[in-house]
Protein backbone atom coordinates (compact mmCIF):
# COMPACT_ATOMS: atom_id res chain seq x y z
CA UNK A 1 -12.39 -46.14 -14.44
CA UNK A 2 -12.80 -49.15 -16.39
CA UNK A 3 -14.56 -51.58 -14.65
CA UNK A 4 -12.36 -55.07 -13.01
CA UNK A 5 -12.77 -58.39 -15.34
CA UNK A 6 -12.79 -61.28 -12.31
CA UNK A 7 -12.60 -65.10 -13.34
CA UNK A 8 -14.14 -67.80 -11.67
CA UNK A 9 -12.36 -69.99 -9.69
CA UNK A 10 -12.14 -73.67 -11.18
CA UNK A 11 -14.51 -74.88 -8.78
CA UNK A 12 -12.73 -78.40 -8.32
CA UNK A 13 -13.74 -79.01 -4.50
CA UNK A 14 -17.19 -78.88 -5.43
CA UNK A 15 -16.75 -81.43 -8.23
CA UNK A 16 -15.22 -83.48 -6.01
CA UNK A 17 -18.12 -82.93 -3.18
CA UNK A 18 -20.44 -83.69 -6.32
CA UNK A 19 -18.48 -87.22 -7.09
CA UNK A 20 -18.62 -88.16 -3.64
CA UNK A 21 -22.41 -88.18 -3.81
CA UNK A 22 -23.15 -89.55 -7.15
CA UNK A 23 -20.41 -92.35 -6.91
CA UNK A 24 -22.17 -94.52 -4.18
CA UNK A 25 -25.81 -92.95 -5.44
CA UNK A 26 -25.14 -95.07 -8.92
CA UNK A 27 -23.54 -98.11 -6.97
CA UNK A 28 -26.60 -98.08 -4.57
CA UNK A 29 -29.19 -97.21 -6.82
CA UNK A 30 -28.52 -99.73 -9.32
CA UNK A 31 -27.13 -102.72 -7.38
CA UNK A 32 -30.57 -102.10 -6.09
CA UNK A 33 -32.67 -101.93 -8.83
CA UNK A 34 -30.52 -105.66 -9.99
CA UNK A 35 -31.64 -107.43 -6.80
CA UNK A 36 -35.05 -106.09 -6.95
CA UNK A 37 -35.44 -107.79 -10.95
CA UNK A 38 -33.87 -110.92 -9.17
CA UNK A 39 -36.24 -111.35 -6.62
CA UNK A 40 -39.07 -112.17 -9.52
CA UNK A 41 -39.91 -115.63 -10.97
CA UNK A 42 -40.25 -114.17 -14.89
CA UNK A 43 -38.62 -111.47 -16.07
CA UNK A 44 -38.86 -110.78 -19.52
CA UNK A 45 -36.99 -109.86 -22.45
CA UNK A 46 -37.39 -107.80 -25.66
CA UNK A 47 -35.09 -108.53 -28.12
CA UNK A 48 -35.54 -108.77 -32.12
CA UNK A 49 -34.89 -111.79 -34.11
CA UNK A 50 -31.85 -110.04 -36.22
CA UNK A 51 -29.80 -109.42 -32.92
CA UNK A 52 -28.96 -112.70 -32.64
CA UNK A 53 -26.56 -111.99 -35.57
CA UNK A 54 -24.64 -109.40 -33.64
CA UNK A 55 -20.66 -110.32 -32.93
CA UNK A 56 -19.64 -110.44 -29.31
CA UNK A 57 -15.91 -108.62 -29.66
CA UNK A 58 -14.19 -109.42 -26.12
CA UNK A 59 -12.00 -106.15 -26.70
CA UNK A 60 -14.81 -104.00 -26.57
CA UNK A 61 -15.27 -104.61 -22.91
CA UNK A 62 -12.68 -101.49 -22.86
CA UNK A 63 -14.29 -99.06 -24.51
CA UNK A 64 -17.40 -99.91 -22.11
CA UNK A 65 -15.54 -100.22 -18.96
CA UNK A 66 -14.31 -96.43 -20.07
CA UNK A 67 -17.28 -94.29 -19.74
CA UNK A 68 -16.26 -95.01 -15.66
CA UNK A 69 -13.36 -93.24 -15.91
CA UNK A 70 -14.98 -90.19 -18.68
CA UNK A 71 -17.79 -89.90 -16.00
CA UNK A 72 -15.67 -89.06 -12.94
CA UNK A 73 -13.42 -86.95 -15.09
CA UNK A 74 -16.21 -85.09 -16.37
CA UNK A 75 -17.03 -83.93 -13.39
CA UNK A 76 -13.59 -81.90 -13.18
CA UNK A 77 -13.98 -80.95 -16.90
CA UNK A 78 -16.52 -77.97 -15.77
CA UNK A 79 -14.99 -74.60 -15.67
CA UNK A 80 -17.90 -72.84 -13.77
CA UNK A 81 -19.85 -73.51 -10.78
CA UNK A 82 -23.28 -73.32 -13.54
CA UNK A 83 -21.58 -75.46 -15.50
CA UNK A 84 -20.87 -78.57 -12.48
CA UNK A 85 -23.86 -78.30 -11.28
CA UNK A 86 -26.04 -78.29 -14.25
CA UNK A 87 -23.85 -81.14 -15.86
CA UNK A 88 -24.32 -82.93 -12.36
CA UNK A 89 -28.34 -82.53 -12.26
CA UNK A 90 -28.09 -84.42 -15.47
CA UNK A 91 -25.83 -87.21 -14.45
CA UNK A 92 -28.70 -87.38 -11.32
CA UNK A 93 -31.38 -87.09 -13.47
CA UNK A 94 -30.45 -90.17 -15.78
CA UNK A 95 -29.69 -92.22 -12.67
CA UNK A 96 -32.66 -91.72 -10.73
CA UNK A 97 -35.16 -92.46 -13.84
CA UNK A 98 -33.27 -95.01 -15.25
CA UNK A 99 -33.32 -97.06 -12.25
CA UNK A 100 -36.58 -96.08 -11.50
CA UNK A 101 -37.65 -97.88 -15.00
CA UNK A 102 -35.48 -100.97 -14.17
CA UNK A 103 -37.65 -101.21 -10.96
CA UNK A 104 -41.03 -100.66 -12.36
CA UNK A 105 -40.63 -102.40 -15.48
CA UNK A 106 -37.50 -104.94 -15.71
CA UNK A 107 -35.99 -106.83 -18.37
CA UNK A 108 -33.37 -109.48 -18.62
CA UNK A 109 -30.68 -109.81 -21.50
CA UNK A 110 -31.29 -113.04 -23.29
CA UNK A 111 -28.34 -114.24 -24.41
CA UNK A 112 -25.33 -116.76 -23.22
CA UNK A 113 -22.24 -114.42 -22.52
CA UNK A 114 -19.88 -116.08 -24.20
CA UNK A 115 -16.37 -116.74 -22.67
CA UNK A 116 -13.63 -114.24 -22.90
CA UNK A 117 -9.39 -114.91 -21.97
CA UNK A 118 -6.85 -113.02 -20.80
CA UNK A 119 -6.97 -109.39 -19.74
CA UNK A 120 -10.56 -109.01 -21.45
CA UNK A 121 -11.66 -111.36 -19.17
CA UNK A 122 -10.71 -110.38 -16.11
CA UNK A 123 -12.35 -107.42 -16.99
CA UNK A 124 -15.57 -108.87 -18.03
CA UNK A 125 -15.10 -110.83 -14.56
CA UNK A 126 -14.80 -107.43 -12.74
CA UNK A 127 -18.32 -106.43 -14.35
CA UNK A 128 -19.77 -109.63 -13.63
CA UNK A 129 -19.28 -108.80 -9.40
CA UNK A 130 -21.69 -106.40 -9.27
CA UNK A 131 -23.89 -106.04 -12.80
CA UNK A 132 -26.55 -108.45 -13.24
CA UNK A 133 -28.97 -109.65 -16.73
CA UNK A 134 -30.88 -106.79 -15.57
CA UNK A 135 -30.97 -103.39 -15.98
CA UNK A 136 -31.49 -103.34 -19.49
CA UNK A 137 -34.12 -100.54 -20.39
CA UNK A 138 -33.39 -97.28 -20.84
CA UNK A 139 -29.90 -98.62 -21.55
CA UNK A 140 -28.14 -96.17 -18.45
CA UNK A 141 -25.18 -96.81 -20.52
CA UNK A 142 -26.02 -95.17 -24.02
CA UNK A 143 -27.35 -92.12 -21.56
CA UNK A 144 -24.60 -91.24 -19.55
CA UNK A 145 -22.77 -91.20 -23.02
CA UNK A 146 -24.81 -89.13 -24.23
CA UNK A 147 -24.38 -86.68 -21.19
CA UNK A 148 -20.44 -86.81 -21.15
CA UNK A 149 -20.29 -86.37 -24.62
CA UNK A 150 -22.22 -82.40 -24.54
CA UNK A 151 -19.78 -82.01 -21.79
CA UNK A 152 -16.33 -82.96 -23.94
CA UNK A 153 -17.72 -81.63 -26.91
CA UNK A 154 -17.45 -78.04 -24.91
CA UNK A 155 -13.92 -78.49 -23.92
CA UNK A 156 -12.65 -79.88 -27.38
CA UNK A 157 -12.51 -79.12 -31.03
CA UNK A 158 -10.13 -80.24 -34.45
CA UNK A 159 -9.00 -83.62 -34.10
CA UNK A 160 -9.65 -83.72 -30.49
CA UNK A 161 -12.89 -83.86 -30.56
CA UNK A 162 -13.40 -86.36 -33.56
CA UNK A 163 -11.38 -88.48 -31.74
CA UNK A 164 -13.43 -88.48 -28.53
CA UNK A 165 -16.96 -88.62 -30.48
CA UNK A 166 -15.65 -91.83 -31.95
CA UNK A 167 -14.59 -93.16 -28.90
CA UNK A 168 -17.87 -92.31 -28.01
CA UNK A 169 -19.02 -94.42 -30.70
CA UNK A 170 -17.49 -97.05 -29.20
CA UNK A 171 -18.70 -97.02 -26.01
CA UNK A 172 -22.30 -96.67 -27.75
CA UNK A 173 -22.09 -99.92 -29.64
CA UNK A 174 -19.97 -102.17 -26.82
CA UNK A 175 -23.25 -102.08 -25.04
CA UNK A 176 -24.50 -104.81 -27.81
CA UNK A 177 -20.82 -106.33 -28.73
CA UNK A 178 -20.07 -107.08 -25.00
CA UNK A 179 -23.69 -108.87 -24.83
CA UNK A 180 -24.80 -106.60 -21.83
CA UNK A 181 -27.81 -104.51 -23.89
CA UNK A 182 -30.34 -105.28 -26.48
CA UNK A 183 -31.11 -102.72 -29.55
CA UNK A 184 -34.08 -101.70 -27.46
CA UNK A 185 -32.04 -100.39 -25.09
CA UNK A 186 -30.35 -98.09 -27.16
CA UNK A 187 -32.80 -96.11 -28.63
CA UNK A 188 -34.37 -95.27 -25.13
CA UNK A 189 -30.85 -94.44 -23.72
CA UNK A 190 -30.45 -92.02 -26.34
CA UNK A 191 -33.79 -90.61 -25.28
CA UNK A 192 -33.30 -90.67 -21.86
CA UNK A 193 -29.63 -88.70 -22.12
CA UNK A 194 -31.47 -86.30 -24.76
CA UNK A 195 -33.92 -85.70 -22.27
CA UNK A 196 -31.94 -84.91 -19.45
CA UNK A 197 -29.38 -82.00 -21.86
CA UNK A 198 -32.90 -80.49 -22.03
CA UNK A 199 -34.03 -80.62 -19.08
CA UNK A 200 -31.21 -79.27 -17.73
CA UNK A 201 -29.73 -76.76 -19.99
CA UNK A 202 -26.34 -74.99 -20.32
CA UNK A 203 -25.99 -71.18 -19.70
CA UNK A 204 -25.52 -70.65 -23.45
CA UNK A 205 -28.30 -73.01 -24.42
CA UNK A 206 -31.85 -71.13 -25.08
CA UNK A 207 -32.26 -68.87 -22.17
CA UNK A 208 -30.12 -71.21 -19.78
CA UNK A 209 -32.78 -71.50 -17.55
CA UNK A 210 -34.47 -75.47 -16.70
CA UNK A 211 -37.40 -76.77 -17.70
CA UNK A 212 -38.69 -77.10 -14.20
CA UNK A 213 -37.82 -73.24 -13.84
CA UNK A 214 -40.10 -72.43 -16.88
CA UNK A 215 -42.98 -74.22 -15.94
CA UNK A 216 -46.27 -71.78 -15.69
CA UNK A 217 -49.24 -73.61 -16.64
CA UNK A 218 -51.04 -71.06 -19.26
CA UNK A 219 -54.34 -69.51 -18.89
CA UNK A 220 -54.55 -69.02 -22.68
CA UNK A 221 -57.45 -71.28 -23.95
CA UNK A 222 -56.25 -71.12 -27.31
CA UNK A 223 -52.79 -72.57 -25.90
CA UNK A 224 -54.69 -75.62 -24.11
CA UNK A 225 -56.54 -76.60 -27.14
CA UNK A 226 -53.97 -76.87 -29.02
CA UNK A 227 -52.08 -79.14 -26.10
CA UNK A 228 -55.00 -81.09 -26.34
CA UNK A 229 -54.55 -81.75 -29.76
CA UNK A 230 -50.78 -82.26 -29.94
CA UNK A 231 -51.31 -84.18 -26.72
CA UNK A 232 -53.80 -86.38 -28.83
CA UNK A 233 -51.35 -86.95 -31.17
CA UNK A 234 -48.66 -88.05 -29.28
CA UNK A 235 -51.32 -91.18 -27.69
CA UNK A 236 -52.24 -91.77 -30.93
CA UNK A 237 -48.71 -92.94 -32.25
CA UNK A 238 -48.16 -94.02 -28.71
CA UNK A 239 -50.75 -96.63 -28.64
CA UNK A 240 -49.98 -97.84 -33.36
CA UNK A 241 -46.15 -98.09 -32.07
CA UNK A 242 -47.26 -100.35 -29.15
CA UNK A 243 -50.09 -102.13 -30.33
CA UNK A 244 -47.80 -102.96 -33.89
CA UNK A 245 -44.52 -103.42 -32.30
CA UNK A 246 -41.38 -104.21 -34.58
CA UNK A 247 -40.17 -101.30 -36.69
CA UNK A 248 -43.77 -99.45 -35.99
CA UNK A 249 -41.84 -98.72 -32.16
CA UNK A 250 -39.73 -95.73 -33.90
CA UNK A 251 -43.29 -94.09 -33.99
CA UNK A 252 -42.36 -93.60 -29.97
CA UNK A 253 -40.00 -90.89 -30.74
CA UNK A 254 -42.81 -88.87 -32.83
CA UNK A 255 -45.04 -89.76 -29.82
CA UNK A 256 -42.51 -88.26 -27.50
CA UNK A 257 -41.79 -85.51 -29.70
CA UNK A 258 -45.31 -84.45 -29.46
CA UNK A 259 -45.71 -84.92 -26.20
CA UNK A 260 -43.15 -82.07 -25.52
CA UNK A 261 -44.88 -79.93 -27.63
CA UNK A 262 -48.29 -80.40 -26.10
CA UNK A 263 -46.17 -79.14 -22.67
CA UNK A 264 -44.83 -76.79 -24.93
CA UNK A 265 -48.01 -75.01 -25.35
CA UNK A 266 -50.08 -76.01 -21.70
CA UNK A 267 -46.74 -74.52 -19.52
CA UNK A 268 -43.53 -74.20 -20.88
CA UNK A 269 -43.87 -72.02 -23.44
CA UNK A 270 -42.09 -71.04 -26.43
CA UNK A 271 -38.45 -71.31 -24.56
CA UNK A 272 -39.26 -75.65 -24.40
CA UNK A 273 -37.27 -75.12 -28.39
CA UNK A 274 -34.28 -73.91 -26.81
CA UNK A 275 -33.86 -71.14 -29.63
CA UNK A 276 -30.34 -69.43 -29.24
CA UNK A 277 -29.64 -65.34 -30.26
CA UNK A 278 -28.03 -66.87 -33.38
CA UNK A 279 -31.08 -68.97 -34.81
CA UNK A 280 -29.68 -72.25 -33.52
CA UNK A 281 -31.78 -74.98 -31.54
CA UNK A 282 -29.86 -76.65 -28.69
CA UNK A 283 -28.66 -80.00 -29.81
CA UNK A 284 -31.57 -81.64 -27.35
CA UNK A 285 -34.10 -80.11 -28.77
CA UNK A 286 -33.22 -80.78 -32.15
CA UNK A 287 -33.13 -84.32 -31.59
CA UNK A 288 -36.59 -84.57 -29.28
CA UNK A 289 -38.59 -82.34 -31.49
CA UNK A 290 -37.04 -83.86 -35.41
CA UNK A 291 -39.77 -85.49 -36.12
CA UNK A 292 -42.38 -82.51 -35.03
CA UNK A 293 -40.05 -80.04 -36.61
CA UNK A 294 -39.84 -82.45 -39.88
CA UNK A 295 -43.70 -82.19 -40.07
CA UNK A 296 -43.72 -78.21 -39.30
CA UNK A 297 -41.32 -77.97 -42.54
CA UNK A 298 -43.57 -79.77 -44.90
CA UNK A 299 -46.46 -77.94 -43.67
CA UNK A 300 -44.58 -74.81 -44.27
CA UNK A 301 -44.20 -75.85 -47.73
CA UNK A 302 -47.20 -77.23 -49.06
CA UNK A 303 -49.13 -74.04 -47.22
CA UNK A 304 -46.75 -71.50 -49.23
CA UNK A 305 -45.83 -73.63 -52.64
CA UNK A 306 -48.05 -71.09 -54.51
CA UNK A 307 -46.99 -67.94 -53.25
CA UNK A 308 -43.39 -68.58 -51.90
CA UNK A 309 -42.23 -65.18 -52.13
CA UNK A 310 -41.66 -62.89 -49.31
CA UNK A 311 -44.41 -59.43 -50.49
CA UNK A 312 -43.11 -56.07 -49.31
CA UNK A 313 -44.89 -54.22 -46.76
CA UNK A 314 -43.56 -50.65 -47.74
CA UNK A 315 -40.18 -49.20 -46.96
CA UNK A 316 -37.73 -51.69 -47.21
CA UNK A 317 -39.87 -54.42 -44.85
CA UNK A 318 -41.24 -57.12 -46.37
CA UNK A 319 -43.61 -60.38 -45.02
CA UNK A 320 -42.93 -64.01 -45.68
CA UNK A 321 -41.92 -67.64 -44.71
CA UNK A 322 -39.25 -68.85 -42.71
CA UNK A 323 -36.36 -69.20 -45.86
CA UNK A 324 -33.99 -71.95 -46.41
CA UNK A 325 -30.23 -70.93 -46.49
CA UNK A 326 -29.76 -70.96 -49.53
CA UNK A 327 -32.66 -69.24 -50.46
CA UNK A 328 -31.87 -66.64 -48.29
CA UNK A 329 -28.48 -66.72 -49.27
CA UNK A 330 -29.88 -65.80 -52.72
CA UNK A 331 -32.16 -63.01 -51.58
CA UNK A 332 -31.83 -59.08 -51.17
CA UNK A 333 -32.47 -59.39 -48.04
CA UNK A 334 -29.85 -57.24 -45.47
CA UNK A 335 -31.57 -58.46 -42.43
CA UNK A 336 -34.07 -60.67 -41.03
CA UNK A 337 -36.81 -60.65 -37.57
CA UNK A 338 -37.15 -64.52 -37.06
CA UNK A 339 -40.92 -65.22 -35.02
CA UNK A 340 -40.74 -68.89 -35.33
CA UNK A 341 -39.68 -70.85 -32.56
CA UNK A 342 -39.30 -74.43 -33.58
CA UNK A 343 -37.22 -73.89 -36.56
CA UNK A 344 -33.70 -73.28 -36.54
CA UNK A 345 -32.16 -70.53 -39.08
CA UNK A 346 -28.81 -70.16 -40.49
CA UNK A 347 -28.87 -66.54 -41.30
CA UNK A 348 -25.41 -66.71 -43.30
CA UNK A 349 -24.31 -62.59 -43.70
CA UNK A 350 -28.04 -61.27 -42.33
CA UNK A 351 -28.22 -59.50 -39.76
CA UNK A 352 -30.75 -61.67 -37.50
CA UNK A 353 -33.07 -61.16 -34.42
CA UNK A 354 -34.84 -63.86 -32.79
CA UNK A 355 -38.00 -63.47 -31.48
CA UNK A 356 -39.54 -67.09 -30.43
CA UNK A 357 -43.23 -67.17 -30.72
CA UNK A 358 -45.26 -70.70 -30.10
CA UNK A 359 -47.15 -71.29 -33.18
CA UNK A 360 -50.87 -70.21 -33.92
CA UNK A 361 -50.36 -68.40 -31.11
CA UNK A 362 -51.00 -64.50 -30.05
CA UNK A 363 -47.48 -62.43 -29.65
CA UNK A 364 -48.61 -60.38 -26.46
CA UNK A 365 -48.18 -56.62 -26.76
CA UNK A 366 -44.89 -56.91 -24.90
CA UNK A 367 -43.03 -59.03 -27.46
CA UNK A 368 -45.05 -56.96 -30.35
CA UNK A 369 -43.63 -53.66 -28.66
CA UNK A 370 -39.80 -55.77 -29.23
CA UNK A 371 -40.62 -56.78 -32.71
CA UNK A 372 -41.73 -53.61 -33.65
CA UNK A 373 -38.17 -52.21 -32.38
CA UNK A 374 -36.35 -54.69 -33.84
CA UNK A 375 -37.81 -54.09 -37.39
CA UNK A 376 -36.95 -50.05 -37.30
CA UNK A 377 -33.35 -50.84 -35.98
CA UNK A 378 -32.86 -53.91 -38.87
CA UNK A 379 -33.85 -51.45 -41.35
CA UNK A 380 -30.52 -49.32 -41.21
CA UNK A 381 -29.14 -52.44 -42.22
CA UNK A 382 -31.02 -52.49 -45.49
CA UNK A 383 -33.61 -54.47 -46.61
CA UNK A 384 -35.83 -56.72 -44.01
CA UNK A 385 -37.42 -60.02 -43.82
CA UNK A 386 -40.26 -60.71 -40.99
CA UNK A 387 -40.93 -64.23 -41.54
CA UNK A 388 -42.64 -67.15 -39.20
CA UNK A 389 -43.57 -70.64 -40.73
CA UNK A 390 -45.92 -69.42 -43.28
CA UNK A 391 -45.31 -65.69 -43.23
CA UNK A 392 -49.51 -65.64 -41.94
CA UNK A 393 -49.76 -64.70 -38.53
CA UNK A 394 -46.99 -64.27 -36.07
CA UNK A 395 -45.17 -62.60 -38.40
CA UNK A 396 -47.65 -60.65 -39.84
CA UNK A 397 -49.31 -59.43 -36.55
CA UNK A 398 -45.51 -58.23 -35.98
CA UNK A 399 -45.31 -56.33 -39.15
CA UNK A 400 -48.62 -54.66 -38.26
CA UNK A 401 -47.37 -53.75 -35.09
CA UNK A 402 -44.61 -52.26 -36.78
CA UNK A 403 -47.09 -50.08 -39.21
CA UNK A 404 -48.65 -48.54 -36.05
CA UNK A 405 -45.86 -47.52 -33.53
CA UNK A 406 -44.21 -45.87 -36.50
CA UNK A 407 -47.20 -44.12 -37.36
CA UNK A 408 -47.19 -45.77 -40.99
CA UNK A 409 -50.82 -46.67 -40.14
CA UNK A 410 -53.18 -44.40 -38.06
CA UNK A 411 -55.29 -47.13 -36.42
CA UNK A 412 -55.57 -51.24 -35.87
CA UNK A 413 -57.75 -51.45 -38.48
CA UNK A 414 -55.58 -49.66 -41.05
CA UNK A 415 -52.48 -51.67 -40.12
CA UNK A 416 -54.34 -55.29 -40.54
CA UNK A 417 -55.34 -54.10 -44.33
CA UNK A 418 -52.05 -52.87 -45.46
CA UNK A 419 -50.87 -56.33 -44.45
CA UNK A 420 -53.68 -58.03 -45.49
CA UNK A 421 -53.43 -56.18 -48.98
CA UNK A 422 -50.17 -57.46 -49.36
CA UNK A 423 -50.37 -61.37 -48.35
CA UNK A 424 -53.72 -62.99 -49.07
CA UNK A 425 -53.30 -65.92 -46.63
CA UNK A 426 -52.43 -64.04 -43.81
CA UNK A 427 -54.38 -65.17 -40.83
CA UNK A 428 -55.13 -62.43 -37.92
CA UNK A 429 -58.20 -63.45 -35.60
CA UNK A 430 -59.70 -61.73 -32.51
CA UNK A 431 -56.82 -62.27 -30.54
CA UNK A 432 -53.94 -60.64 -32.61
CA UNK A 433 -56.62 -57.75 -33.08
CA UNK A 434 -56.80 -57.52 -29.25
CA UNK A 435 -53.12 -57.64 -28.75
CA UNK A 436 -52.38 -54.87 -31.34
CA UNK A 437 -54.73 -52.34 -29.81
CA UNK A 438 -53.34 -53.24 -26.27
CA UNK A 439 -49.87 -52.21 -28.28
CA UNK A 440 -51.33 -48.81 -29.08
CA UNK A 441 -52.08 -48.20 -25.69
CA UNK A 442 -48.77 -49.18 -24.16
CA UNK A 443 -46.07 -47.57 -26.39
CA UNK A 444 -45.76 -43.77 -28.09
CA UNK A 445 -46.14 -43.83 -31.19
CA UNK A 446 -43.43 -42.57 -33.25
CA UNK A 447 -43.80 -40.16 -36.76
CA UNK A 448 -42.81 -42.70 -39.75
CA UNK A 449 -38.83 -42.43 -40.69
CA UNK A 450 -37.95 -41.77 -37.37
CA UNK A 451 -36.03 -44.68 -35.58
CA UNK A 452 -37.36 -46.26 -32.56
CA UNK A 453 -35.24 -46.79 -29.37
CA UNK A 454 -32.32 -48.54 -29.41
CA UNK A 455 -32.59 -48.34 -33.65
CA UNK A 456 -28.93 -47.70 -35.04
C-alpha cells in the first residue's frame, strides 16, 4: 500500500502569533535604545569625509518606509512551521543585538536633514515621531533587508525576483539618501543580517540545524591549536583595522571571518561552512568566510602549482586537489568524493559526494568507514576523483581507507605507501595513522572488486 503524501498546513495563525510579539518587541526595543543615546551629553559620530557628497533624494523615503510593510508580510510568506520560526529567530536575533549595540556603544547621524514637501514629507514627518539621530550602528535597517530578502528570494524567481532584489537595492541605499545612516552603518548591517541567515539556518541549508544546536566544544588538541591560531589572526587584523581606521576598517570582515573559523575548529565543527549535498555553501557562509575562503584558494594553489595533476591510486581512483569547474569540466573524471569543507564545488555532469572535513584535521574512522563507501559506489560510475584542498591529507587518508576495507592493501602500513608512492606531498601524521587502524577494527573488510554496501 503506498504510503499517504500529507502537506503542511500554511501555518498563518502562528505567523500572526509571531507578528504580534515582534511588532511591539522592535517598537519597544528601539524607542528604547533612542532615549537611552539621548540621555548622554556627547554622543559621537563616525562618518567619512566623502559622505558629505552623498544626494539626499526626498523620494527615497518610500523605498525605506517599505521594508515595514516586506517585514510583516514576510512573516506570512513562510510555507512551513520550520520555515516561520527559523525566519522569525532571525528577525529576533537582529533586533535584540542591534539594539543591544545602540545601547552599549551609540552614535548620532551628523548631518542637517534637509527639508522635504508634499507627500515625501509627511512621510519623513511620520519617521521623525518616533526615530531619533540615534541608532545608527549596525544599521538595523540594511539587516532586516538582508533577512527579508533570503526569505523572498525562496518564494520568487524570473523577473519576479530581479525585481524585488532591486527594490531591495533600494531600500539598501535610502538608508544614506534619506540622511538617516552613515556608510559605516552599512557594512555592519550587512554583517549583522549575514550573521543571523547563519546562525539560524534553513532546512535545506547545510544540515538545517543552528549554530547554537552544533555547539560541542572539542577535545581534539590538534583542533584547539589551530583555534588558537586562527583566533590569533582574527585580533591581529582586528586591532591594524582599528588602530589604522579609514579604508584599513574592511580588514574587520577578514577579522570576523576568522573568528568563525577559530569557532569553527574549538566547537562547531566542520558543519559552521554550511556545505549542501550538491557542493554549494549557504549564501551566509559564503559571504562571512570570502575572505578566509579567498586565502584557502591561493594556498591551494601555490601548494600544488608544481604538481597540479590529480595521480591515480589504482583502479579507476585517483588523488588530488579540489578542481576548478572548468578544469573539471575538462577532465576524465565520471565522479568525484569532495573532503573539503570550506570550498564550494560545482561538479557540472560528475557524479558528486560531499564529505565535509575541517582542514588539517583527522577524518575519524566513522566518516573514513563513509568515504571508503562512497569511493566503491562512485566507481560504477567510472572514473573517480578524491580531492581536499591540496589532495595531501584528508583526502588521502580517505583513499587509504579505501585501499584497506577493499582489501587492496593488507595492512595500515601498506595502504599509507601505495598513497604515499603516488603523491609525494601527501601529509599523514600520527593521527590519520591512528584513525585508519581504528577503521580496520570497526568495518569487514571486503575482497578487492567486490562493491561495498550501498555500492550500485
Amino acid at each position: 500500500m503506498p504510503a499517504l503524501v500529507t502537506t503542511e498546513a500554511w501555518p498563518w495563525r502562528r505567523a500572526a502569533a509571531w507578528l504580534l510579539f515582534l511588532a511591539p518587541f522592535f517598537f519597544i526595543t528601539y524607542g528604547l535604545a533612542n532615549w537611552s543615546a539621548s540621555q548622554r551629553a556627547d554622543v559621537p559620530s563616525l562618518v567619512f569625509d566623502w559622505e558629505h557628497a552623498i544626494p539626499f533624494w526626498a523620494w527615497t523615503i518610500l523605498p525605506y518606509w517599505s521594508i515595514d510593510a516586506l517585514y510583516g508580510l514576510s512573516l506570512f510568506v513562510c510555507l512551513t512551521r520550520h520555515e516561520l520560526d527559523t525566519h522569525a529567530k532571525r528577525l529576533l536575533t537582529a533586533q535584540a543585538v542591534a539594539v543591544t549595540c545602540f545601547v552599549l556603544v551609540p552614535l548620532r547621524f551628523a548631518f542637517a536633514h534637509p527639508a522635504a514637501d508634499g507627500v515625501w514629507g509627511l512621510m519623513f514627518a511620520a519617521l521623525a515621531g518616533f526615530d531619533q539621530p540615534f541608532n545608527q550602528l549596525p544599521s538595523l535597517h540594511i539587516a532586516l533587508a538582508v533577512i527579508l530578502w533570503a526569505l523572498y528570494a525562496r518564494r520568487l524567481s524570473g523577473l519576479a525576483r530581479l525585481a524585488m532584489e532591486l527594490w531591495f537595492l533600494l531600500i539598501c541605499g535610502s538608508v544614506l539618501t534619506t540622511y538617516q545612516h552613515h556608510f559605516i552603518d552599512i557594512p555592519t548591517g550587512l554583517l549583522l543580517g549575514a550573521l543571523c541567515l547563519w546562525a539560524w539556518p534553513f532546512a535545506d541549508e547545510g544540515n538545517g540545524r543552528s549554530i547554537a544546536a552544533q555547539w560541542q566544544w572539542t577535545r581534539d588538541p590538534a583542533r584547539w591549536r589551530l583555534a588558537g591560531f586562527y583566533a590569533a589572526g582574527a585580533l591581529l587584523l582586528g586591532a591594524i583595522a582599528i588602530a589604522s581606521g579609514g579604508w584599513a576598517l574592511w580588514l574587520l570582515w577578514g577579522s570576523v571571518s576568522l573568528l568563525l573559523v577559530a569557532l569553527a575548529y574549538a566547537a562547531i565543527g566542520a558543519t559552521a561552512f554550511q556545505k549542501r549535498a550538491d557542493g554549494r555553501l549557504s549564501v551566509a557562509a559564503q559571504w562571512l568566510f570570502a575572505p578566509y575562503r579567498a586565502g584557502a584558494w591561493i594556498n591551494s594553489r601555490a601548494w600544488t602549482w608544481r604538481e597540479p595533476q590529480p595521480v591515480q591510486i589504482g583502479d579507476d581512483v585517483y588523488l588530488g586537489r579540489i578542481p576548478g569547474a572548468r578544469e573539471l569540466a575538462t577532465s576524465p573524471f565520471a565522479a568525484v568524493l569532495d573532503l573539503t569543507a570550506e570550498f564550494a564545488m560545482n561538479a557540472g555532469k560528475c557524479m558528486y559526494v560531499s564529505l565535509p572535513v575541517l582542514d588539517l584535521t583527522t577524518p575519524p574512522a566513522a566518516e573514513l568507514a563513509q568515504a571508503a563507501q562512497a569511493i566503491e559506489r562512485l566507481r560504477a560510475r567510472g572514473p573517480v576523483l578524491v580531492c581536499c584542498a591540496l589532495g595531501c591529507s584528508r583526502s588521502a587518508c580517505a583513499v587509504a581507507a579505501w585501499l584497506l576495507a577493499s582489501r587492496r592493501s593488507p595492512d595500515v602500513a601498506s595502504a599509507l605507501s601505495t598513497v604515499r608512492a603516488a603523491r609525494s606531498r601527501v601529509e599523514l601524521g600520527d593521527g590519520h595513522v591512528g584513525a585508519l587502524h581504528e577503521l580496520v577494527g570497526t568495518i569487514p573488510a571486503l575482497p578487492a572488486g567486490v562493491a561495498m554496501p550501498g555500492a550500485e
